[in-house]
C-alpha atoms as a PDB file:
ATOM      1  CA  UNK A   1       2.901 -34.164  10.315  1.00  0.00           C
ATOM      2  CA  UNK A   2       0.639 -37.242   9.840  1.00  0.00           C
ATOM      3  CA  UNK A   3       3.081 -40.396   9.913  1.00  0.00           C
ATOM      4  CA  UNK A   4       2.061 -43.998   8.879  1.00  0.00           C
ATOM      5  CA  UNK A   5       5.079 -46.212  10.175  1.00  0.00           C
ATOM      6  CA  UNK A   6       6.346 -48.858   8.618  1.00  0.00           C
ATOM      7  CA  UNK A   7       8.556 -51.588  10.726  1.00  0.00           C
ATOM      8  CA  UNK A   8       9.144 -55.109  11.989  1.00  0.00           C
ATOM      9  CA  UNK A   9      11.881 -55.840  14.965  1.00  0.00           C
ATOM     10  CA  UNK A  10      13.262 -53.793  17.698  1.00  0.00           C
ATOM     11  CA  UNK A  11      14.846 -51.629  16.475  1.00  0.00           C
ATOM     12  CA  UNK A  12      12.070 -49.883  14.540  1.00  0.00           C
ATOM     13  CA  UNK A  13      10.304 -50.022  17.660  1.00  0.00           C
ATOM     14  CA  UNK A  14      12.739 -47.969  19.280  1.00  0.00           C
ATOM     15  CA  UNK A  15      12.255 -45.197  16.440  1.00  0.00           C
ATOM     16  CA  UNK A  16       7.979 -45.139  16.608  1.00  0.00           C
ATOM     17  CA  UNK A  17       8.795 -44.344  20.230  1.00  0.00           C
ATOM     18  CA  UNK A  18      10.718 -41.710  19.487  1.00  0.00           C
ATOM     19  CA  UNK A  19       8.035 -40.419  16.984  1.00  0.00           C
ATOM     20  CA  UNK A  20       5.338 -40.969  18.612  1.00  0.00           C
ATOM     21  CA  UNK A  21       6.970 -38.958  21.619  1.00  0.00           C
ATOM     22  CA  UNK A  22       7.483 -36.218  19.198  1.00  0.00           C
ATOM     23  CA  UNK A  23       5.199 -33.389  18.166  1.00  0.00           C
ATOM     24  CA  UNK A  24       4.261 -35.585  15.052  1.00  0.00           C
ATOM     25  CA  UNK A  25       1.500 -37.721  14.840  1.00  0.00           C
ATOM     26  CA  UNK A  26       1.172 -41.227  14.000  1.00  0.00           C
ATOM     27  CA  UNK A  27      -1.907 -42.321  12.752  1.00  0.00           C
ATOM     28  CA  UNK A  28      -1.560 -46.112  11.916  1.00  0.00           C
ATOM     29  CA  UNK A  29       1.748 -48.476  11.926  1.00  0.00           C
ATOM     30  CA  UNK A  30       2.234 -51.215   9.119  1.00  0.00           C
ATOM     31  CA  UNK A  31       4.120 -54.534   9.805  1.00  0.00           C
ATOM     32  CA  UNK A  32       4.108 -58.026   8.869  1.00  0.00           C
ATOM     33  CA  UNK A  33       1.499 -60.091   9.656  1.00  0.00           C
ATOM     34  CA  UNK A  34       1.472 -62.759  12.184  1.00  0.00           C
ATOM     35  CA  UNK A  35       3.116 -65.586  11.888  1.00  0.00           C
ATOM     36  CA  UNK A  36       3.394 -68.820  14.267  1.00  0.00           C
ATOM     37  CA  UNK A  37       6.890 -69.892  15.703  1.00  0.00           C
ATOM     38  CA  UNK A  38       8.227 -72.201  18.173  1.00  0.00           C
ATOM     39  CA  UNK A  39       7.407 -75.570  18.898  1.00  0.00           C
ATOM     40  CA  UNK A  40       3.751 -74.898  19.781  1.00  0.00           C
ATOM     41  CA  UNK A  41       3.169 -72.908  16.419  1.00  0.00           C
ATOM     42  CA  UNK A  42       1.971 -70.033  18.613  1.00  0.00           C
ATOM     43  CA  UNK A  43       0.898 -66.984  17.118  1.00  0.00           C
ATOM     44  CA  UNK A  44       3.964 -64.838  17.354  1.00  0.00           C
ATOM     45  CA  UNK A  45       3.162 -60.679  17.025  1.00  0.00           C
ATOM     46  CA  UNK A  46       6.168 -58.772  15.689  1.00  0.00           C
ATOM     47  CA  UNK A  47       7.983 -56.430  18.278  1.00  0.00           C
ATOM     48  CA  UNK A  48       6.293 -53.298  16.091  1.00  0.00           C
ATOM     49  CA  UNK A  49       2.510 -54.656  16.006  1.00  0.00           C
ATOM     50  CA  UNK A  50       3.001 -55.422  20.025  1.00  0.00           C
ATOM     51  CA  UNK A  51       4.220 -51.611  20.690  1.00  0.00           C
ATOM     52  CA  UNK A  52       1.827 -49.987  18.360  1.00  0.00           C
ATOM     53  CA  UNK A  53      -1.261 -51.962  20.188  1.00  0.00           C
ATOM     54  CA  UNK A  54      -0.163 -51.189  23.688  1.00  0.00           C
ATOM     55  CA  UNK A  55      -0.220 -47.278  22.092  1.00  0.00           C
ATOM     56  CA  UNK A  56      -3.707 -47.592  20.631  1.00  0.00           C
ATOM     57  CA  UNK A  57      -2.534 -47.381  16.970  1.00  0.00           C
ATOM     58  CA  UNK A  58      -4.199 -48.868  14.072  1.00  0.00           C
ATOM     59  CA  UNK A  59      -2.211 -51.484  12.578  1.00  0.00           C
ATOM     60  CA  UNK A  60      -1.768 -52.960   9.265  1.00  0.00           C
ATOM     61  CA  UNK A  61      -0.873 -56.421   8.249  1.00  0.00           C
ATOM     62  CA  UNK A  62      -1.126 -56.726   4.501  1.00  0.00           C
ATOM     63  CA  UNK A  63      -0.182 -60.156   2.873  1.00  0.00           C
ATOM     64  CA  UNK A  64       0.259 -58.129  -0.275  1.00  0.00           C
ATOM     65  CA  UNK A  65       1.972 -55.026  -0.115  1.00  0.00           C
ATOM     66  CA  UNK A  66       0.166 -54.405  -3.663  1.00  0.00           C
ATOM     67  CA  UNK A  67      -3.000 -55.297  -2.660  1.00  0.00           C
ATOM     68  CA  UNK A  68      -5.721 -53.027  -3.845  1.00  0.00           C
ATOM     69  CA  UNK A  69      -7.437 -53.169  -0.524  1.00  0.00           C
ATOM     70  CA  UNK A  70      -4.272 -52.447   1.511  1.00  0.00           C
ATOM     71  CA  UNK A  71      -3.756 -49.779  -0.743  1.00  0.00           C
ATOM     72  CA  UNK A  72      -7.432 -48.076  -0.498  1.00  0.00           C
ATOM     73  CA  UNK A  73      -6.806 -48.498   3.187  1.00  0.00           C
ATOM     74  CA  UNK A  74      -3.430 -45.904   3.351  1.00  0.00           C
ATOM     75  CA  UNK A  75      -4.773 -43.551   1.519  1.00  0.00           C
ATOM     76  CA  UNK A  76      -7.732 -43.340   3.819  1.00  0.00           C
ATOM     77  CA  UNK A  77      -5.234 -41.789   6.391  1.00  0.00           C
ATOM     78  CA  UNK A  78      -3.852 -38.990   4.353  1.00  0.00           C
ATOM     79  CA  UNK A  79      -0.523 -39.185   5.676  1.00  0.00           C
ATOM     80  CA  UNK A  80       2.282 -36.463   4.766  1.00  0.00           C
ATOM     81  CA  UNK A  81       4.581 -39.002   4.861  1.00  0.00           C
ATOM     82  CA  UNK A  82       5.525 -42.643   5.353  1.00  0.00           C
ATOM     83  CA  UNK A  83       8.634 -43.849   7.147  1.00  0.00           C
ATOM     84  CA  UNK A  84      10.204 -47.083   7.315  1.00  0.00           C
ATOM     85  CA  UNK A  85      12.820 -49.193   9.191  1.00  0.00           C
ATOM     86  CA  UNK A  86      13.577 -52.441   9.314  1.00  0.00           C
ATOM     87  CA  UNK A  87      10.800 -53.503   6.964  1.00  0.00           C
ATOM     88  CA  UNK A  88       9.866 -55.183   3.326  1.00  0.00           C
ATOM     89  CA  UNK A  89      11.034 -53.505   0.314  1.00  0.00           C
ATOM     90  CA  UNK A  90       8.116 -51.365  -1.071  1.00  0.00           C
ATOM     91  CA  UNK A  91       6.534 -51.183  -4.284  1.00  0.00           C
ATOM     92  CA  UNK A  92       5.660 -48.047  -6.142  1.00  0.00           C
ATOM     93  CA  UNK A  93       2.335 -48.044  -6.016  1.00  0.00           C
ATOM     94  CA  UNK A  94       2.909 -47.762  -1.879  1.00  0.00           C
ATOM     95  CA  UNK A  95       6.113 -45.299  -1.285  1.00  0.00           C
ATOM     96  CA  UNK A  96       4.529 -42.871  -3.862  1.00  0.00           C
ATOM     97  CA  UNK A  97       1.492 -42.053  -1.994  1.00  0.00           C
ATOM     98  CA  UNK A  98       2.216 -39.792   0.590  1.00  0.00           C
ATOM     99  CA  UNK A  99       3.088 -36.016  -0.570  1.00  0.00           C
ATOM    100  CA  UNK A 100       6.273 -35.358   1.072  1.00  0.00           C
ATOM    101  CA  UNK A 101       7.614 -38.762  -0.109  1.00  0.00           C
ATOM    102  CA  UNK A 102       8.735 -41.919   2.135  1.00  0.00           C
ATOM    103  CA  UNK A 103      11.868 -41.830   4.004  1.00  0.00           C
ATOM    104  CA  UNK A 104      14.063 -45.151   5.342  1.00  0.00           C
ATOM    105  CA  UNK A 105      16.704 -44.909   7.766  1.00  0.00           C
ATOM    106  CA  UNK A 106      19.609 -47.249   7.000  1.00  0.00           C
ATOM    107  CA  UNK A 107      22.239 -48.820   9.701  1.00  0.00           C
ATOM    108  CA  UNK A 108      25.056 -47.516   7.105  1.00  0.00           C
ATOM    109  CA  UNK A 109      26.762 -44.384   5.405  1.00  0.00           C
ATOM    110  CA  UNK A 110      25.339 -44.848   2.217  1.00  0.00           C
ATOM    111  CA  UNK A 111      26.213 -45.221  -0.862  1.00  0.00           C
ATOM    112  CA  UNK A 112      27.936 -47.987   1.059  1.00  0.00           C
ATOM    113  CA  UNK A 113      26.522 -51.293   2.412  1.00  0.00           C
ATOM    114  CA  UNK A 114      23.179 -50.978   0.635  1.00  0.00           C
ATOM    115  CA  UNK A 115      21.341 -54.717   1.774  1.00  0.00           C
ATOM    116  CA  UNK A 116      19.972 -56.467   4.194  1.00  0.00           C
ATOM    117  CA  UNK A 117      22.914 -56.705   6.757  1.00  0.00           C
ATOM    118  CA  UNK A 118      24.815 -53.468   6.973  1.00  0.00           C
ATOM    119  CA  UNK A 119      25.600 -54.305  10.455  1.00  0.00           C
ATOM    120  CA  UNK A 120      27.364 -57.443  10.057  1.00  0.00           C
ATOM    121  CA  UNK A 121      29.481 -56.923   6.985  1.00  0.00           C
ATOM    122  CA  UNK A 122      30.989 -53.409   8.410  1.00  0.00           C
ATOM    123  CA  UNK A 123      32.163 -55.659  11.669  1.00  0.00           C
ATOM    124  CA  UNK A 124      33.243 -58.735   9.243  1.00  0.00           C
ATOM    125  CA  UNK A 125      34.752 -56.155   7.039  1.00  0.00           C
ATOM    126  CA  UNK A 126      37.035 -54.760  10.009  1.00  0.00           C
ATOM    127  CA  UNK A 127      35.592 -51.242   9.934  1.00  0.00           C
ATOM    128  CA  UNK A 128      36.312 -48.923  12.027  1.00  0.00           C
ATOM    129  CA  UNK A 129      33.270 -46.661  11.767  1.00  0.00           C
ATOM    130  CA  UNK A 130      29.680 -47.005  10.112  1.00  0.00           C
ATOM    131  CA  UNK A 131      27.183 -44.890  10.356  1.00  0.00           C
ATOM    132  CA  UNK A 132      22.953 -44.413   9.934  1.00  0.00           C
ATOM    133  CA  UNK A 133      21.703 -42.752   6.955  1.00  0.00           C
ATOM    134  CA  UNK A 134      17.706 -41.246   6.350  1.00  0.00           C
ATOM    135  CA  UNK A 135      17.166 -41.347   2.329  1.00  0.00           C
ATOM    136  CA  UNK A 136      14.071 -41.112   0.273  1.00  0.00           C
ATOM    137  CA  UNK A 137      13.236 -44.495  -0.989  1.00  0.00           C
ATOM    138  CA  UNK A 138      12.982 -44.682  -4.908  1.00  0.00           C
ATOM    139  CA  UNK A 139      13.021 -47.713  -7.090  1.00  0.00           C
ATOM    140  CA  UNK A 140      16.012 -49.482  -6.183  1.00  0.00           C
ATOM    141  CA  UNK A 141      16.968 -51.014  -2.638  1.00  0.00           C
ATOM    142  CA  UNK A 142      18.724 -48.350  -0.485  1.00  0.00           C
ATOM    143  CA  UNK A 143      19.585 -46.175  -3.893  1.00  0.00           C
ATOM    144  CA  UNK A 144      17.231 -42.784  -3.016  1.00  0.00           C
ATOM    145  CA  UNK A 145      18.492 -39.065  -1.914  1.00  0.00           C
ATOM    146  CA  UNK A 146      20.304 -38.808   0.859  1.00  0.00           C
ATOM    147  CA  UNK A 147      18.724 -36.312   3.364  1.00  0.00           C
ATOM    148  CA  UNK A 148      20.845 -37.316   6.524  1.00  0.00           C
ATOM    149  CA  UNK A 149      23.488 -39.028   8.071  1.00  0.00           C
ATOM    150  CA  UNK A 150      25.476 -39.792  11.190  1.00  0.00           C
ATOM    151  CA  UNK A 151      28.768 -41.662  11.594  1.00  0.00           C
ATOM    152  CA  UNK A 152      29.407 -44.006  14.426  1.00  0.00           C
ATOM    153  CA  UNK A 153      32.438 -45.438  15.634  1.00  0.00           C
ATOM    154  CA  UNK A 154      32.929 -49.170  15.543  1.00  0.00           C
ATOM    155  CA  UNK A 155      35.910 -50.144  18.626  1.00  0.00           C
ATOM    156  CA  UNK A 156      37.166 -53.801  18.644  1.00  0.00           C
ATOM    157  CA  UNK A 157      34.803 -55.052  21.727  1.00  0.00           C
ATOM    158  CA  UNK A 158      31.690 -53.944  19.197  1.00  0.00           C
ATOM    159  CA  UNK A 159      29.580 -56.980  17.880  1.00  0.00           C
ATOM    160  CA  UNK A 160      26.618 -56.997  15.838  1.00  0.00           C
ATOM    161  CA  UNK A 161      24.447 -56.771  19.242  1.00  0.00           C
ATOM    162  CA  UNK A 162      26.568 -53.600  20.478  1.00  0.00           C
ATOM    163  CA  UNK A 163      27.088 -51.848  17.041  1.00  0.00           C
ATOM    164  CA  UNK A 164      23.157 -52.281  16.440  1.00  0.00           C
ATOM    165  CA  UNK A 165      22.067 -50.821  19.538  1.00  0.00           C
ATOM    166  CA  UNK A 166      24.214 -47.637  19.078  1.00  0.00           C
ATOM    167  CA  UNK A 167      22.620 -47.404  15.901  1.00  0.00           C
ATOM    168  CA  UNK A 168      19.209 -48.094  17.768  1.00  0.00           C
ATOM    169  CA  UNK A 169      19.731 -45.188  19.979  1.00  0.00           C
ATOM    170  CA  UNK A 170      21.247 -42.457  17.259  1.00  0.00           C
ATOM    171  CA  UNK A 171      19.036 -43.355  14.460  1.00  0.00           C
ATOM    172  CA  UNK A 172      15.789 -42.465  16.122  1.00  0.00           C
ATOM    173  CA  UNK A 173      17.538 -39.011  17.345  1.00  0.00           C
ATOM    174  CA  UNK A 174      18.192 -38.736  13.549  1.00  0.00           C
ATOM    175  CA  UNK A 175      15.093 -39.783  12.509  1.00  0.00           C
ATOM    176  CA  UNK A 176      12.927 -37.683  13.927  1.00  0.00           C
ATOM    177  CA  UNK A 177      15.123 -34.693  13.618  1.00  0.00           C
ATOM    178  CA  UNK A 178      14.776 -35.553   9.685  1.00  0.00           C
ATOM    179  CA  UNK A 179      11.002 -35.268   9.383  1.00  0.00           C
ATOM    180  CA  UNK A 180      10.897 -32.030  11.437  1.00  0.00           C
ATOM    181  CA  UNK A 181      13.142 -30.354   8.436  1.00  0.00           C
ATOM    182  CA  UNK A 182      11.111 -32.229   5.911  1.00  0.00           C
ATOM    183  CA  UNK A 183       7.689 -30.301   7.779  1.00  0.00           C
ATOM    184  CA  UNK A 184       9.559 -27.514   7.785  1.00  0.00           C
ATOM    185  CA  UNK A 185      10.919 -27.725   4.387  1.00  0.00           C
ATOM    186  CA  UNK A 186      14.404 -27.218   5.522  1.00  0.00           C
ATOM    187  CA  UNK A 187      16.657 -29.896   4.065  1.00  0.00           C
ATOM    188  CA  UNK A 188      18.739 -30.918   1.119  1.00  0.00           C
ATOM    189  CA  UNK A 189      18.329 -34.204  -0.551  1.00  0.00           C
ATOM    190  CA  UNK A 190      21.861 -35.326  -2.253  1.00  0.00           C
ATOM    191  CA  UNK A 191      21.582 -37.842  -5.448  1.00  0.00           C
ATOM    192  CA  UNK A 192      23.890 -40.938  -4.567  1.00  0.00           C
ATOM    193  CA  UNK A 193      25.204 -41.020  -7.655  1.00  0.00           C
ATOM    194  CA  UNK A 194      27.616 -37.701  -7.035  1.00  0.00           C
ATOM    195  CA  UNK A 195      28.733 -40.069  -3.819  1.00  0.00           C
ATOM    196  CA  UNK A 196      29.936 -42.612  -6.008  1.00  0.00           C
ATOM    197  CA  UNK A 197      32.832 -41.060  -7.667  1.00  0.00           C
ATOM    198  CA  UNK A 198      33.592 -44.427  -9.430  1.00  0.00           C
ATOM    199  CA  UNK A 199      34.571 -45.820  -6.118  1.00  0.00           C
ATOM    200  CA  UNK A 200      33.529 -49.990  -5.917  1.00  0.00           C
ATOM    201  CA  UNK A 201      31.008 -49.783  -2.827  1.00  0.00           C
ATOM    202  CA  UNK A 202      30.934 -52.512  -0.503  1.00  0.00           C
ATOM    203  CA  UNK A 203      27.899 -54.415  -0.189  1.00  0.00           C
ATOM    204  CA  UNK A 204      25.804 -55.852   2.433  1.00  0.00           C
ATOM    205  CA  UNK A 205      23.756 -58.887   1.192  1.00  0.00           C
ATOM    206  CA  UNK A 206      21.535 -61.047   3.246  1.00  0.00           C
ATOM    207  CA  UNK A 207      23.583 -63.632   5.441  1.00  0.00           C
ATOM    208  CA  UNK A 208      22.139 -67.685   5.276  1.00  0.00           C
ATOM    209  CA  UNK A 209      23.545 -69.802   7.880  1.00  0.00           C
ATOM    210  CA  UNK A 210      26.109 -71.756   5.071  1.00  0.00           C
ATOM    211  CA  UNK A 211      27.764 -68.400   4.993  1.00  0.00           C
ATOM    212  CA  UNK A 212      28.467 -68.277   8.529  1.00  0.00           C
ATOM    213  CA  UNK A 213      30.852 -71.524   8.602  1.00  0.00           C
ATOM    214  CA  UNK A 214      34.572 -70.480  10.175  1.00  0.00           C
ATOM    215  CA  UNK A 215      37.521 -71.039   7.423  1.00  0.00           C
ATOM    216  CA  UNK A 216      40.262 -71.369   9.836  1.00  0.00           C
ATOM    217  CA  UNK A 217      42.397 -71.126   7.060  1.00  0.00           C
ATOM    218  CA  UNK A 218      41.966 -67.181   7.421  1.00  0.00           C
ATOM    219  CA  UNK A 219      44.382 -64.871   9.335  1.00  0.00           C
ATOM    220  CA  UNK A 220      42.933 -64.347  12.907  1.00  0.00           C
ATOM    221  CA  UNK A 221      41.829 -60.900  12.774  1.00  0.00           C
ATOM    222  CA  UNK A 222      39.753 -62.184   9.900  1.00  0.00           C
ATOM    223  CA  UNK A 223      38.298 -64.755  11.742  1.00  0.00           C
ATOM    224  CA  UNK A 224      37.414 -62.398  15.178  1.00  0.00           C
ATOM    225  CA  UNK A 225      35.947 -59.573  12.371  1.00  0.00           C
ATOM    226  CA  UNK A 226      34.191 -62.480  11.025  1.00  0.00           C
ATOM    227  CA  UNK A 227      32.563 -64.193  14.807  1.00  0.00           C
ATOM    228  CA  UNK A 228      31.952 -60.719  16.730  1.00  0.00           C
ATOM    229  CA  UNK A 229      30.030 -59.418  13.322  1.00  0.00           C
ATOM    230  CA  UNK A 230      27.986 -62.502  13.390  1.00  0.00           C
ATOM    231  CA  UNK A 231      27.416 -62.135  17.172  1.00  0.00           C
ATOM    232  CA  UNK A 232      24.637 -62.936  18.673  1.00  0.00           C
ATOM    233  CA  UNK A 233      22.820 -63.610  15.326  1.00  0.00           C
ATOM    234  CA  UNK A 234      23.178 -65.759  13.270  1.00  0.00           C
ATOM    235  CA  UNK A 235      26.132 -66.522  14.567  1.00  0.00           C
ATOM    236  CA  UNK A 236      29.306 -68.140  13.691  1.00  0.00           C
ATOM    237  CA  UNK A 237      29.921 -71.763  13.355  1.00  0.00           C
ATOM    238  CA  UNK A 238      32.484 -74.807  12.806  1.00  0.00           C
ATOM    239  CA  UNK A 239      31.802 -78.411  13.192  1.00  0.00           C
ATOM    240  CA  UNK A 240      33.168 -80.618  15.897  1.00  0.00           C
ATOM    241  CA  UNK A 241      34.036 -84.783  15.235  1.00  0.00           C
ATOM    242  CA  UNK A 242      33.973 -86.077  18.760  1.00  0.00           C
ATOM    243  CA  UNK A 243      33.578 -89.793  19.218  1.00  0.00           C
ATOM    244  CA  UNK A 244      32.711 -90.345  14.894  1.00  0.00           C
ATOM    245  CA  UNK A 245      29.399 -87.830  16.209  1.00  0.00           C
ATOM    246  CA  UNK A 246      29.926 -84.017  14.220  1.00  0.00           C
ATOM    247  CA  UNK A 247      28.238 -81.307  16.041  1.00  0.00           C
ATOM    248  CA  UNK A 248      27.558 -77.747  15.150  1.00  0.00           C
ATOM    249  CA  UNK A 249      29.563 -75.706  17.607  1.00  0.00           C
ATOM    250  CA  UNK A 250      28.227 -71.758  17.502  1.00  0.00           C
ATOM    251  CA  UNK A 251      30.543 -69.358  18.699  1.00  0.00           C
ATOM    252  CA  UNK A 252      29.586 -66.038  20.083  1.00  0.00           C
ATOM    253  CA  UNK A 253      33.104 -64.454  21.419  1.00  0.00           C
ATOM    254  CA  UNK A 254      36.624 -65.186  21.055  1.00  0.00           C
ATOM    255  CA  UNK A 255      40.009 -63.424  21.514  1.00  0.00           C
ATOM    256  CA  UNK A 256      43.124 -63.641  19.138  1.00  0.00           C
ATOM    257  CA  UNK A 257      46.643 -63.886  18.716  1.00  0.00           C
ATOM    258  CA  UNK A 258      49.017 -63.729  16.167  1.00  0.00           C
ATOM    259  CA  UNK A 259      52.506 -65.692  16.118  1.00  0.00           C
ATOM    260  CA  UNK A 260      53.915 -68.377  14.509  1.00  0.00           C
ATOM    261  CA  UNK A 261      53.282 -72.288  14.699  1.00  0.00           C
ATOM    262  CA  UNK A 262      53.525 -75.382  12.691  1.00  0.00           C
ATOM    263  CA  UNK A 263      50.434 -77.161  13.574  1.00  0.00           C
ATOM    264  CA  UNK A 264      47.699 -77.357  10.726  1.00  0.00           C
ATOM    265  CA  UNK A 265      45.427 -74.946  10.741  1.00  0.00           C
ATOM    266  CA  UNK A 266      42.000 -75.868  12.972  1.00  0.00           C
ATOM    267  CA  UNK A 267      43.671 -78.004  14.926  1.00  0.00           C
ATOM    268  CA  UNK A 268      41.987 -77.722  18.295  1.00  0.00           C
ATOM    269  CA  UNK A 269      43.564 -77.747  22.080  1.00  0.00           C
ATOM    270  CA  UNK A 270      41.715 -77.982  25.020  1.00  0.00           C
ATOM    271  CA  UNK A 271      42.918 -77.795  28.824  1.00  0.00           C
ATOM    272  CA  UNK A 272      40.650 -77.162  31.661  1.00  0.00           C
ATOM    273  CA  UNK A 273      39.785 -73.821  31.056  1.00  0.00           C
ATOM    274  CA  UNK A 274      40.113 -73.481  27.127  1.00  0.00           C
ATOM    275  CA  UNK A 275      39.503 -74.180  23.557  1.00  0.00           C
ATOM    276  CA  UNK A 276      42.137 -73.140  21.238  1.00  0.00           C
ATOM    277  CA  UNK A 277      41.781 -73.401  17.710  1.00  0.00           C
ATOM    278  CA  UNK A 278      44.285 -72.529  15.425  1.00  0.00           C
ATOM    279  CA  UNK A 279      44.587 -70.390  11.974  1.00  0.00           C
ATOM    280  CA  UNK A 280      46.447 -69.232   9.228  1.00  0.00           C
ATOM    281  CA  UNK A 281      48.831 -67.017  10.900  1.00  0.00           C
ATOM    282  CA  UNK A 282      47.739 -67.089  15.145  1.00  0.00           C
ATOM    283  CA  UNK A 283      45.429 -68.755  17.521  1.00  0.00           C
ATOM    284  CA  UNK A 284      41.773 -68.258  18.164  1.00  0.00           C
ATOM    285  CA  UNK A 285      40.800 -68.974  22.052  1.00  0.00           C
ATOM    286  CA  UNK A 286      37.447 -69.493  22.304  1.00  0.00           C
ATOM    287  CA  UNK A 287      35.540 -67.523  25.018  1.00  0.00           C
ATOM    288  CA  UNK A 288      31.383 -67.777  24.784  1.00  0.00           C
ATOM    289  CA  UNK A 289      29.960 -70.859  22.647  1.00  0.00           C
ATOM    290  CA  UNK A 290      27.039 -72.743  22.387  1.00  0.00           C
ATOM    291  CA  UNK A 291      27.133 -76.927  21.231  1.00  0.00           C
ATOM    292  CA  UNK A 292      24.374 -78.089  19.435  1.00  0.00           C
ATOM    293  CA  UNK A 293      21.738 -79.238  21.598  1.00  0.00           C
ATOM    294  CA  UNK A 294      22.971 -77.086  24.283  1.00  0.00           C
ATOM    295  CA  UNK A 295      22.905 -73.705  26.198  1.00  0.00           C
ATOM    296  CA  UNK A 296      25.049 -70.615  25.450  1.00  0.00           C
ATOM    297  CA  UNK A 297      27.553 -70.404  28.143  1.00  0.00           C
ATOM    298  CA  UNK A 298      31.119 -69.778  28.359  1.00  0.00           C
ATOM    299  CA  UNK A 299      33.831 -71.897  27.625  1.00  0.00           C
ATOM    300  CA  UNK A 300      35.268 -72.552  30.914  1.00  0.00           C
ATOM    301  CA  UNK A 301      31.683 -73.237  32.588  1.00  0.00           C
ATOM    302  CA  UNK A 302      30.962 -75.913  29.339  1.00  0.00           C
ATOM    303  CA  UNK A 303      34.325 -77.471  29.558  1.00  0.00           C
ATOM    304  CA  UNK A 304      33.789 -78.837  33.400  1.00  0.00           C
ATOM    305  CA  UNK A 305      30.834 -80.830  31.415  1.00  0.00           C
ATOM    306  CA  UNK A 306      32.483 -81.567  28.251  1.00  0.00           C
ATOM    307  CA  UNK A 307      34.433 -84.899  27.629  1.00  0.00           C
ATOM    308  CA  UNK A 308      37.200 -83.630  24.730  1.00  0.00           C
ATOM    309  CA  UNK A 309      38.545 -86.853  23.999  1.00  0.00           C
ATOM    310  CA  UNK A 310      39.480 -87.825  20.142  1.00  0.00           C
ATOM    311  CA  UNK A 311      37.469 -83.618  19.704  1.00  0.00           C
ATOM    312  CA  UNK A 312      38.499 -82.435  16.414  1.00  0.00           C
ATOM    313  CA  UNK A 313      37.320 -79.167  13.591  1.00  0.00           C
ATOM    314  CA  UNK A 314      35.994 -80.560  10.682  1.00  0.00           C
END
């Protein structure tokens, strides 16, 4: 089948790959445009637009995803079908074009953790298993027929980094097995709605930094759901008062324990090899963090240049 591609980070890159390696053909990739980043404002390509050019395939970088132009300029390719990961949500006039529809893969078992961040809120949530999903994209955000999925297990090492690359790795596999049975007409597309059984479904809404503060006040499982599903991005993060000066102190792993104590909740201890904070019901020890202003390292290699005096969570 003709394919135009629609994607952004790495992990759609992963799944053009895996197209393009395929009997299908892709005849031109969409993704956002250029943008410039760092402190040099250089012209930063996304990880799609820097695959797709080393392949030789046309790419699109529309402003506008309703602009007439951009518009004129997909139908021109006659694609069978359009598929989509990891990119902007699409307006009618765009994921009605192609004749066999427009497909999105999902990093969750829909009708569950529709949004932005399935990844994170299944760890934060303490799941044990998640899943990819391939649906047909309709009006609504992550609301269209269900034409695949595959569950994936989520063990208590997983992070966002480690959950997403599984999901890297089995959703292409998925992926392009879906749009073989959609050339070959072999599939069954199931309406959400019969999924749904009046059960509440569990969201999965963007995630802004102010939602990524610790509240030590929560039981410590909580609180390691909460850092390794934030891990390595955005990341968690509490604020430390040394010396009257409060720093943002990011915090990439931890371990936990659970027993009893009768200091006040993040109330921090250090010794010459560890930060220990305490919660609601345990103790969090702090294992790989990153101080504002800082590198990412791990706690025993920042404490041999870290003066803790008068250090306290704020």
């Amino acid at each position: 089948m003709r394919i135009i591609f629609m994607g952004t980070p790495e992990i759609s890159v992963h799944c053009l790959d895996k197209i393009d390696r395929s009997h299908h053909k892709i005849v031109a990739v969409v993704t956002v445009p250029d943008k410039p980043a760092g402190r040099g404002l250089k012209i930063n390509k996304s990880p799609v637009k820097e695959f797709a050019e080393n392949r030789g395939f046309d790419v699109l970088q529309p402003e506008k995803l309703k602009d007439v132009n951009f518009i004129k300029q997909l139908k021109k390719y006659n694609a069978d079908l359009f598929v989509v990961v990891a990119f902007r949500m699409l307006p009618k006039e765009v994921w009605s074009l192609p004749k066999k529809g427009t497909i999105n893969l999902h990093a969750s078992l829909l009708p569950d953790y529709r949004g932005a961040a399935p990844i994170n809120h299944a760890i934060i949530n303490g799941e044990n298993k998640t899943g990819v999903t391939v649906f047909f994209i309709d009006e609504q955000i992550d609301t269209g027929k269900i034409i695949e999925q595959k569950e994936i297990e989520i063990t208590k090492q997983d992070n966002a980094g480690t959950l997403h690359d599984k999901i890297m790795a089995i959703g292409a596999i998925l992926l392009v097995d879906t749009i073989t049975k959609i050339e070959e007409n072999k599939f069954d597309a199931t309406e959400q709605n019969i999924l749904i059984n009046n059960v509440q479904l569990k969201p999965a809404p963007k995630i802004f930094k102010e939602n990524c503060r610790i509240n030590w006040n929560n039981k410590a499982e909580n609180i390691y759901n909460f850092i390794r599903g934030l891990s390595p991005y955005p990341a968690a993060w509490t604020e430390l008062k040394c010396s009257e000066k409060i720093l943002n102190l990011k915090i990439f792993e931890c371990s936990y324990k659970i027993e009893n104590h009768k200091t006040d909740t993040g109330s921090v201890f250090f010794d010459k090899e560890t930060i220990t904070i305490t919660c609601s019901d345990g103790i969090i020890k702090l294992l790989n963090i990153q101080l504002e202003g800082k590198k990412r390292m791990d706690t025993k290699d920042f404490l041999r240049g870290f003066k803790t005096n008068d250090c306290i969570i704020v």
